[in-house]
N, C-alpha and C. Protein backbone atom coordinates (compact mmCIF):
# COMPACT_ATOMS: atom_id res chain seq x y z
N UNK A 1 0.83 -1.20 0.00
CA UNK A 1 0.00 0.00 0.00
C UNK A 1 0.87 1.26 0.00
N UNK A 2 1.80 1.36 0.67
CA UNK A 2 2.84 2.53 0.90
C UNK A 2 3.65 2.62 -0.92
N UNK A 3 3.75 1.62 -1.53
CA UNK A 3 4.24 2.14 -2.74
C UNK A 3 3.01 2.61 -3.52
N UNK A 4 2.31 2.59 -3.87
CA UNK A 4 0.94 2.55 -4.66
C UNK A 4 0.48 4.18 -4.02
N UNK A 5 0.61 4.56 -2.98
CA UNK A 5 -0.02 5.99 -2.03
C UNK A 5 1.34 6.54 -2.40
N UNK A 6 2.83 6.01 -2.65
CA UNK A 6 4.13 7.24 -3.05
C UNK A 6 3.91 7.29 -4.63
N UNK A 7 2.88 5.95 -5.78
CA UNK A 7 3.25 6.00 -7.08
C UNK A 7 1.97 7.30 -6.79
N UNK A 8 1.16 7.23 -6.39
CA UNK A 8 -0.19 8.46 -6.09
C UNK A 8 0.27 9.77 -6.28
N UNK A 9 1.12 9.52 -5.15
CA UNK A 9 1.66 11.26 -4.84
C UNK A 9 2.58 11.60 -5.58
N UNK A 10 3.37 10.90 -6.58
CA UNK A 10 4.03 11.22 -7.70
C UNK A 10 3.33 11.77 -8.77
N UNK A 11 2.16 10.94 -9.10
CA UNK A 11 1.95 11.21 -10.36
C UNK A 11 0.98 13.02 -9.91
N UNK A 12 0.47 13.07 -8.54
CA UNK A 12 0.19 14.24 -8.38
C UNK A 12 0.89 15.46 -8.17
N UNK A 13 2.32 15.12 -8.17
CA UNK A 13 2.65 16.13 -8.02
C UNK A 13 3.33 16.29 -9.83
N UNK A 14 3.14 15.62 -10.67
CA UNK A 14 3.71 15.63 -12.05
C UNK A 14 1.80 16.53 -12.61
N UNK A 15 1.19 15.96 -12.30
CA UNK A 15 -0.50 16.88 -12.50
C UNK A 15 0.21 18.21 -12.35
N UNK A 16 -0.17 18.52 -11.22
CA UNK A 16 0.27 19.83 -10.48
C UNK A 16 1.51 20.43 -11.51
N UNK A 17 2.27 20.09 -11.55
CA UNK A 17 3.64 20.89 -12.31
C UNK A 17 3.25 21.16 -13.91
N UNK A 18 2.32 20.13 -14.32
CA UNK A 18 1.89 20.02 -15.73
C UNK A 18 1.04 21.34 -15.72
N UNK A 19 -0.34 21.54 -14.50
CA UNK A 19 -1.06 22.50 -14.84
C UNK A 19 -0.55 23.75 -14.42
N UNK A 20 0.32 23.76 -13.93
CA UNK A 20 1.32 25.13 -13.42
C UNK A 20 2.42 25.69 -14.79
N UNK A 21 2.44 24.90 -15.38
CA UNK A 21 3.27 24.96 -16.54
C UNK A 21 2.28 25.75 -17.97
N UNK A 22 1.14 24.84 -17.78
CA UNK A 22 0.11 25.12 -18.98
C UNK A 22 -0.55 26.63 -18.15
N UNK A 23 -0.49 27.31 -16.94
CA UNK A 23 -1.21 27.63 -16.75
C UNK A 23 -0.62 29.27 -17.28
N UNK A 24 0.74 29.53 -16.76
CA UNK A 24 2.30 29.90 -16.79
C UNK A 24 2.22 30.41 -18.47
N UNK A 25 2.38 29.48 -19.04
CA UNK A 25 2.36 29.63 -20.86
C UNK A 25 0.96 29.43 -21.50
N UNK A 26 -0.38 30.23 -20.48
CA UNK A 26 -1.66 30.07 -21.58
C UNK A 26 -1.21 31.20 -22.86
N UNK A 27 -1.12 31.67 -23.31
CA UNK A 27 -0.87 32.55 -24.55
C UNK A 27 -0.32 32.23 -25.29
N UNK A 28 1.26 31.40 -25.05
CA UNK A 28 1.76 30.83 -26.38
C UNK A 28 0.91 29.43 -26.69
N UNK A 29 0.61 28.27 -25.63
CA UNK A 29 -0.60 27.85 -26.13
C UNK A 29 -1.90 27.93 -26.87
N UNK A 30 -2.39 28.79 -26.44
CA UNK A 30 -3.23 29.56 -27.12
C UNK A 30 -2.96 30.15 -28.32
N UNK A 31 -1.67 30.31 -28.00
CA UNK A 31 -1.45 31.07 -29.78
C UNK A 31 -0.78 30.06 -30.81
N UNK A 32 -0.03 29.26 -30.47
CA UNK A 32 0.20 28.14 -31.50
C UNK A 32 -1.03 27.13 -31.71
N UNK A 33 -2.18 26.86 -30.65
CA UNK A 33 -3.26 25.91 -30.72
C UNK A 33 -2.88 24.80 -30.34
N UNK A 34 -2.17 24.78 -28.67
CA UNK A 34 -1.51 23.26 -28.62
C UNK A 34 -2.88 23.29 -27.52
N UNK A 35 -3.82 23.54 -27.26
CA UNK A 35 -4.95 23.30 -25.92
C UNK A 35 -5.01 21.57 -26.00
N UNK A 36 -5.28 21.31 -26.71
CA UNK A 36 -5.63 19.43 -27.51
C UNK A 36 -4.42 19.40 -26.48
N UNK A 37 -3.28 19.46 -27.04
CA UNK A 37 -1.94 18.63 -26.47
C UNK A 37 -2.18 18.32 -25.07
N UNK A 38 -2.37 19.88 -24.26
CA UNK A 38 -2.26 20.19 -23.02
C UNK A 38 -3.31 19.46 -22.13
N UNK A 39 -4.55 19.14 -22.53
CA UNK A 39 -5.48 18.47 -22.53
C UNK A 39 -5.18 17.25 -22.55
N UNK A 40 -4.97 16.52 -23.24
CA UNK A 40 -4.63 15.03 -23.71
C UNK A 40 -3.36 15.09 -22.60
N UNK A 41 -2.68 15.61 -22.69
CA UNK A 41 -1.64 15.22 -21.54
C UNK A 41 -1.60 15.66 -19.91
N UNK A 42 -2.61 15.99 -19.89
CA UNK A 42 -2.86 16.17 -18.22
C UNK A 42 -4.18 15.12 -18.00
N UNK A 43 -4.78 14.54 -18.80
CA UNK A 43 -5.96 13.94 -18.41
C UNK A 43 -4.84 12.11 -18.67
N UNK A 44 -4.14 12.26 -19.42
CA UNK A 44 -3.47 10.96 -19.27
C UNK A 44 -2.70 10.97 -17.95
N UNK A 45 -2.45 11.65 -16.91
CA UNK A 45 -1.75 11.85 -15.75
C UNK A 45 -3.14 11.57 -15.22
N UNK A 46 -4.34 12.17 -15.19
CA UNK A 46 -5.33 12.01 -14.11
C UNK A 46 -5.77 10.39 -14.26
N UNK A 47 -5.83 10.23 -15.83
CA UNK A 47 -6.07 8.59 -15.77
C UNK A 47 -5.41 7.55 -14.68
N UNK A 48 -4.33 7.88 -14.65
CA UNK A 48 -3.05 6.76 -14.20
C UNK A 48 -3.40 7.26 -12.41
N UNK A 49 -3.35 8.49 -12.46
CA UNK A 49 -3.71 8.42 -10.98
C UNK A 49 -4.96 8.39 -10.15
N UNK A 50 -6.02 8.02 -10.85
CA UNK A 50 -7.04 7.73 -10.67
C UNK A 50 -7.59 6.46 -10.11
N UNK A 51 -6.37 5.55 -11.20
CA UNK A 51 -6.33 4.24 -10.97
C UNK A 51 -5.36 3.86 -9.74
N UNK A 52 -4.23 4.24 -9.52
CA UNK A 52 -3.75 4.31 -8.13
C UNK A 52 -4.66 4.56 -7.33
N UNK A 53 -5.10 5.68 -7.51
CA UNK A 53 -5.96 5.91 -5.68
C UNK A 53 -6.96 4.64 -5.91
N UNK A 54 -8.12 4.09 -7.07
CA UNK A 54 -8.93 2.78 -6.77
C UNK A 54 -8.27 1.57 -6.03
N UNK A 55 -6.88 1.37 -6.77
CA UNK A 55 -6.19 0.50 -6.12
C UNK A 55 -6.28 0.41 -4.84
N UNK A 56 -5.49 1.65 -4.44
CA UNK A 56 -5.01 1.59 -2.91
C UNK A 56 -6.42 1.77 -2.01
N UNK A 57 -7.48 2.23 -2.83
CA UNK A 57 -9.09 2.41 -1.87
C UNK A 57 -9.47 0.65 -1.96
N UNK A 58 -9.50 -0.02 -2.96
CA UNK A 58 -9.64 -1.75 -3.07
C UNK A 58 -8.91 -2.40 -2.04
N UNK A 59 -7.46 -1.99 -1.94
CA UNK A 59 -6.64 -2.90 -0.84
C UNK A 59 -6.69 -2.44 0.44
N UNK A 60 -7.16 -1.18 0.51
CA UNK A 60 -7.57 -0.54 1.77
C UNK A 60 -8.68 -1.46 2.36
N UNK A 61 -9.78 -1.29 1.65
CA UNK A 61 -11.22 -1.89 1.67
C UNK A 61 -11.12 -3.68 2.53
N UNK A 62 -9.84 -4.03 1.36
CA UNK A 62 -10.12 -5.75 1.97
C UNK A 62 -9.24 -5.84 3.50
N UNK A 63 -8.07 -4.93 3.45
CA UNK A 63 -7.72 -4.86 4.33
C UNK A 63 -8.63 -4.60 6.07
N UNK A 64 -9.50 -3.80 5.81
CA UNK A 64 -10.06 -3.43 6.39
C UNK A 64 -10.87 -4.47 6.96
N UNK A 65 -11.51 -5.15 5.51
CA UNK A 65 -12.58 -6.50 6.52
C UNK A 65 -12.27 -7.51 6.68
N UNK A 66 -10.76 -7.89 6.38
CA UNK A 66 -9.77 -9.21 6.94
C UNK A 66 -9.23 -8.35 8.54
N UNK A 67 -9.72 -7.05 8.77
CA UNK A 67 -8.96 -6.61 10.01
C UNK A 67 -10.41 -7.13 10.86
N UNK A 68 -11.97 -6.68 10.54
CA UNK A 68 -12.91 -6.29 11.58
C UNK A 68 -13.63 -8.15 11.54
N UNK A 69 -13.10 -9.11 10.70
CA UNK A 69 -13.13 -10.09 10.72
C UNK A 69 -12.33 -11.37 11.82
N UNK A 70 -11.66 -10.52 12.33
CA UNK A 70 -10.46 -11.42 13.05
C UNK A 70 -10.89 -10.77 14.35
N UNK A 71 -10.99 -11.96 15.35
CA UNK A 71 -11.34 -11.73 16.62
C UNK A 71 -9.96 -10.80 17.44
């Protein structure tokens, strides 16, 4: 669980730097027409970490009722 909650907080802090970056250069974006790019490549970061956090909420979950299961 501890690698899966550090691959989490990686890929959030690569989000974060992505939309700080796009946010930083809206005009030359805007002015060459890369929005698509910027788009497509911050939602492929939210994908991947989306699926981390289900993960780690799934192994949380069983964890949880192999814990309230055991006398």
């Amino acid at each position: 669980m501890y690698s899966l909650r550090r691959e989490t907080l990686i890929l959030s802090d690569e989000r974060a730097k992505r939309m700080t970056e796009s946010i930083t250069g809206i005009r030359i974006i805007k002015y060459f027409g890369w929005e698509k790019m910027v788009i497509n490549s911050v939602n492929q970061i939210r994908e991947l970490e989306s699926l981390f956090i289900f993960k780690n909420a799934k192994y949380r979950g069983l964890l949880d009722v192999v814990s309230k299961m055991t006398p």
